[in-house]
Structure formats: C-alpha cells, structure tokens
C-alpha atoms as a PDB file:
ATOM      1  CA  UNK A   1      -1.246  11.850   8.708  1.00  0.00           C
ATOM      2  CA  UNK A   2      -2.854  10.699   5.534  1.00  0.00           C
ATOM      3  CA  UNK A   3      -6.902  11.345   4.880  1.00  0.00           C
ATOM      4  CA  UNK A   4      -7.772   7.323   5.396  1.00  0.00           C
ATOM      5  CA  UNK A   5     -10.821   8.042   2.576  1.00  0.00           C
ATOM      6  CA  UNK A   6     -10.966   9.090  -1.072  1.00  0.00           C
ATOM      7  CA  UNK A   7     -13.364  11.411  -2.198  1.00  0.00           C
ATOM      8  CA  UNK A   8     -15.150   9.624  -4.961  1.00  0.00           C
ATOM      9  CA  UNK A   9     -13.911  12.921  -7.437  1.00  0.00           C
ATOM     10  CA  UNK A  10     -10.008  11.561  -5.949  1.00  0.00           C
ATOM     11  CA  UNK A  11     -10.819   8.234  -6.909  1.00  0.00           C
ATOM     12  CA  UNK A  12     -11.898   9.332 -10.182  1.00  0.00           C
ATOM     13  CA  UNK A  13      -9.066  11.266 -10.748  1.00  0.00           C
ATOM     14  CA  UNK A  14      -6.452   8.519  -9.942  1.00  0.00           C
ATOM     15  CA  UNK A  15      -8.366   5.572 -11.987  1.00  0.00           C
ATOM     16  CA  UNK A  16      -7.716   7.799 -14.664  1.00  0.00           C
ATOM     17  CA  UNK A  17      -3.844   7.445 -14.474  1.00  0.00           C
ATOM     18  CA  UNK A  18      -2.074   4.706 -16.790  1.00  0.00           C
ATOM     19  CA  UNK A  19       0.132   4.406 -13.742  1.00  0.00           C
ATOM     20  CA  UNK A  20      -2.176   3.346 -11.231  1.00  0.00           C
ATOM     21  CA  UNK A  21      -3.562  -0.084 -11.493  1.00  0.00           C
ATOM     22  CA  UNK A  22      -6.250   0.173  -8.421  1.00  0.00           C
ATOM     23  CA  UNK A  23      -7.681   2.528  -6.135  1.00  0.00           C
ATOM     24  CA  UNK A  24      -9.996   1.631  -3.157  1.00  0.00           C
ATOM     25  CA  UNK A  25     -11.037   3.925  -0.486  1.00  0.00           C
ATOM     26  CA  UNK A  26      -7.700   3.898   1.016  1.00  0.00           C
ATOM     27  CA  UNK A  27      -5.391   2.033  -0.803  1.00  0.00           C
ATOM     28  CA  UNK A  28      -3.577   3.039  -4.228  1.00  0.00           C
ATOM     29  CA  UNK A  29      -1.962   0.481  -6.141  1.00  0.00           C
ATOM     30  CA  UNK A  30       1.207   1.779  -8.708  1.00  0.00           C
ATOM     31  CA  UNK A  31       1.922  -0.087 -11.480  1.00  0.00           C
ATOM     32  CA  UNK A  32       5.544  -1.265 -12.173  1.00  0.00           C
ATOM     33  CA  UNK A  33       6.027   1.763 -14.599  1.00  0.00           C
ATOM     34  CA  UNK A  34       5.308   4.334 -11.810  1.00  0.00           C
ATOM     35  CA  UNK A  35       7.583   2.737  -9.882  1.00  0.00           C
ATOM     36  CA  UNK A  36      10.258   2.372 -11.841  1.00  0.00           C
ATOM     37  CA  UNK A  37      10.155   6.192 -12.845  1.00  0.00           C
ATOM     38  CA  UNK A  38       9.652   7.541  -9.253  1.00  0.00           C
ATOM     39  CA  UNK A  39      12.384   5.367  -8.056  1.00  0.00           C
ATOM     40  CA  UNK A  40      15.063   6.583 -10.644  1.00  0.00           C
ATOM     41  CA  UNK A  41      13.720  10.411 -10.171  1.00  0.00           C
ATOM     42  CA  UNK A  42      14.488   9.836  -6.290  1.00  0.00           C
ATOM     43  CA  UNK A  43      18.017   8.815  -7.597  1.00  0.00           C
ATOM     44  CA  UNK A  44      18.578  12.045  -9.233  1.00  0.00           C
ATOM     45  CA  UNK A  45      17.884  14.330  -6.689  1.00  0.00           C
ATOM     46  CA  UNK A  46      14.238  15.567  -7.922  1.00  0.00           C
ATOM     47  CA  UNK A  47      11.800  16.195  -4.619  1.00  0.00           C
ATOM     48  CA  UNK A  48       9.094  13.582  -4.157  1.00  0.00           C
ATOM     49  CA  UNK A  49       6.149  15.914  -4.728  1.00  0.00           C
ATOM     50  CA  UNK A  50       7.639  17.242  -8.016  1.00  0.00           C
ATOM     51  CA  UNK A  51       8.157  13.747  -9.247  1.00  0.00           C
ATOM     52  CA  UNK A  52       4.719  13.039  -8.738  1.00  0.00           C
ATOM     53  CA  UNK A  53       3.214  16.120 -10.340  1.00  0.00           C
ATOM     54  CA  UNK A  54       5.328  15.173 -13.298  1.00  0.00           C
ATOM     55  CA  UNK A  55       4.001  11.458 -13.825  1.00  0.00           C
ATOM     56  CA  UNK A  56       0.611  13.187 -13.786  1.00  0.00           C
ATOM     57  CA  UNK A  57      -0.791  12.766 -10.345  1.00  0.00           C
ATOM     58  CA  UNK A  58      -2.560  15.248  -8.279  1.00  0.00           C
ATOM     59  CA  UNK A  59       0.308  15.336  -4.903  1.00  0.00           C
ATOM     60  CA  UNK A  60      -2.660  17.107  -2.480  1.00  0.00           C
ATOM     61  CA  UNK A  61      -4.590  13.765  -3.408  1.00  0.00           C
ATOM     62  CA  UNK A  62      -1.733  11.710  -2.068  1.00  0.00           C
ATOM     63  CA  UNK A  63      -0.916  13.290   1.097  1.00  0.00           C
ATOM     64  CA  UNK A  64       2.703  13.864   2.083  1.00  0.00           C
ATOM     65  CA  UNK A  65       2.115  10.752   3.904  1.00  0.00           C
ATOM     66  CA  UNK A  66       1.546   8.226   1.612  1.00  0.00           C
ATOM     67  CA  UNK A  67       4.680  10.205  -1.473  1.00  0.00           C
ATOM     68  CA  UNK A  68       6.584   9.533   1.378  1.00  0.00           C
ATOM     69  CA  UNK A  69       5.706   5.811   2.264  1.00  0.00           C
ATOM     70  CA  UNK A  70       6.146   5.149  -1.180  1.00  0.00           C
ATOM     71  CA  UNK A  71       9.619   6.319  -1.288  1.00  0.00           C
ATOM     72  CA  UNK A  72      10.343   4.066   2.104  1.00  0.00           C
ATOM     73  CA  UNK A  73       7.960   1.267   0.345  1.00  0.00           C
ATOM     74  CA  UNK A  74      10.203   1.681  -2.536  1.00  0.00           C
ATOM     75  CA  UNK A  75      13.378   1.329  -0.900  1.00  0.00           C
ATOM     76  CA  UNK A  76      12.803  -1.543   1.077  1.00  0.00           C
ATOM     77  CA  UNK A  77      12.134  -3.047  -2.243  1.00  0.00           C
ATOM     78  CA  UNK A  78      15.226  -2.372  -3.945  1.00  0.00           C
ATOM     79  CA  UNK A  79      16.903  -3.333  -0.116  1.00  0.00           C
ATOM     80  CA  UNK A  80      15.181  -6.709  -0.405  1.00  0.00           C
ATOM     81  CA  UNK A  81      16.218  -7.387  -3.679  1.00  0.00           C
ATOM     82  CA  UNK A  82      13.535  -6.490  -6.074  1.00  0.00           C
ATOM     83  CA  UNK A  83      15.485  -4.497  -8.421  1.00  0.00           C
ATOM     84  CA  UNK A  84      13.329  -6.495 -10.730  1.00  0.00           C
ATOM     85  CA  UNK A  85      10.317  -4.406  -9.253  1.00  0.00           C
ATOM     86  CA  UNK A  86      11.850  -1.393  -9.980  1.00  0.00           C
END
C-alpha cells in the first residue's frame, strides 16, 4: 500500500520534474507528456519501474502502488476513449 504522505524532500523532488504538473501531500498530477511516454513504454514491453526511472522520477517515491495505478489509470483512459490523452 502506498505511503498516503510526502515527505516535504519527496515533494521537492517531484515539483522539480517538467512532467509533473502538481504535487500535494498525496496526490501527483502527470502532465500529458508523461503520459503519453509511459503509456507507449508500457506498449513496448519496458517494466513500469524502469520507465519511470527513465523519465526522471525517483520509483521508491512513487510506491509500487501508485506506478501501478497509473498504468490501470492509464488504460482505462485509452479504454474510454482518450487516445487524445495519451
């Protein structure tokens, strides 16, 4: 199960990624771009924590839980027909 709180040092860290567009306590907000690039690296096979070390984000701040909602977030999107999203 995810931490539910950011350290402030976490926060910190993830404000300072172009791909994030907020960060509260709890919640992180990707922007489009992040999206777009995790989504296709799912599609080609790459493991969820290695895609997210590569677009620059600390994965032990994440949490397995919350890489792997975003995959499932992600895929309901495309699902639901916001390809335009992605």
């Amino acid at each position: 199960m995810a931490r539910n709180k950011f350290t402030e040092e976490e926060i910190n860290h993830l404000r300072a990624s172009s791909y994030i567009l907020d960060v509260s306590l709890s919640i992180v907000h990707f922007s489009a771009g992040f999206k777009k690039e995790f989504w296709e690296a799912i599609l080609s096979g790459k493991k969820l924590r290695d895609i997210v070390i590569e677009l620059g984000i600390d994965p032990d701040i994440l949490g397995e839980t919350r890489i792997n909602g975003l995959k499932s977030m992600l895929r309901n999107e495309v699902k639901s027909g916001m390809d335009s999203v992605i």
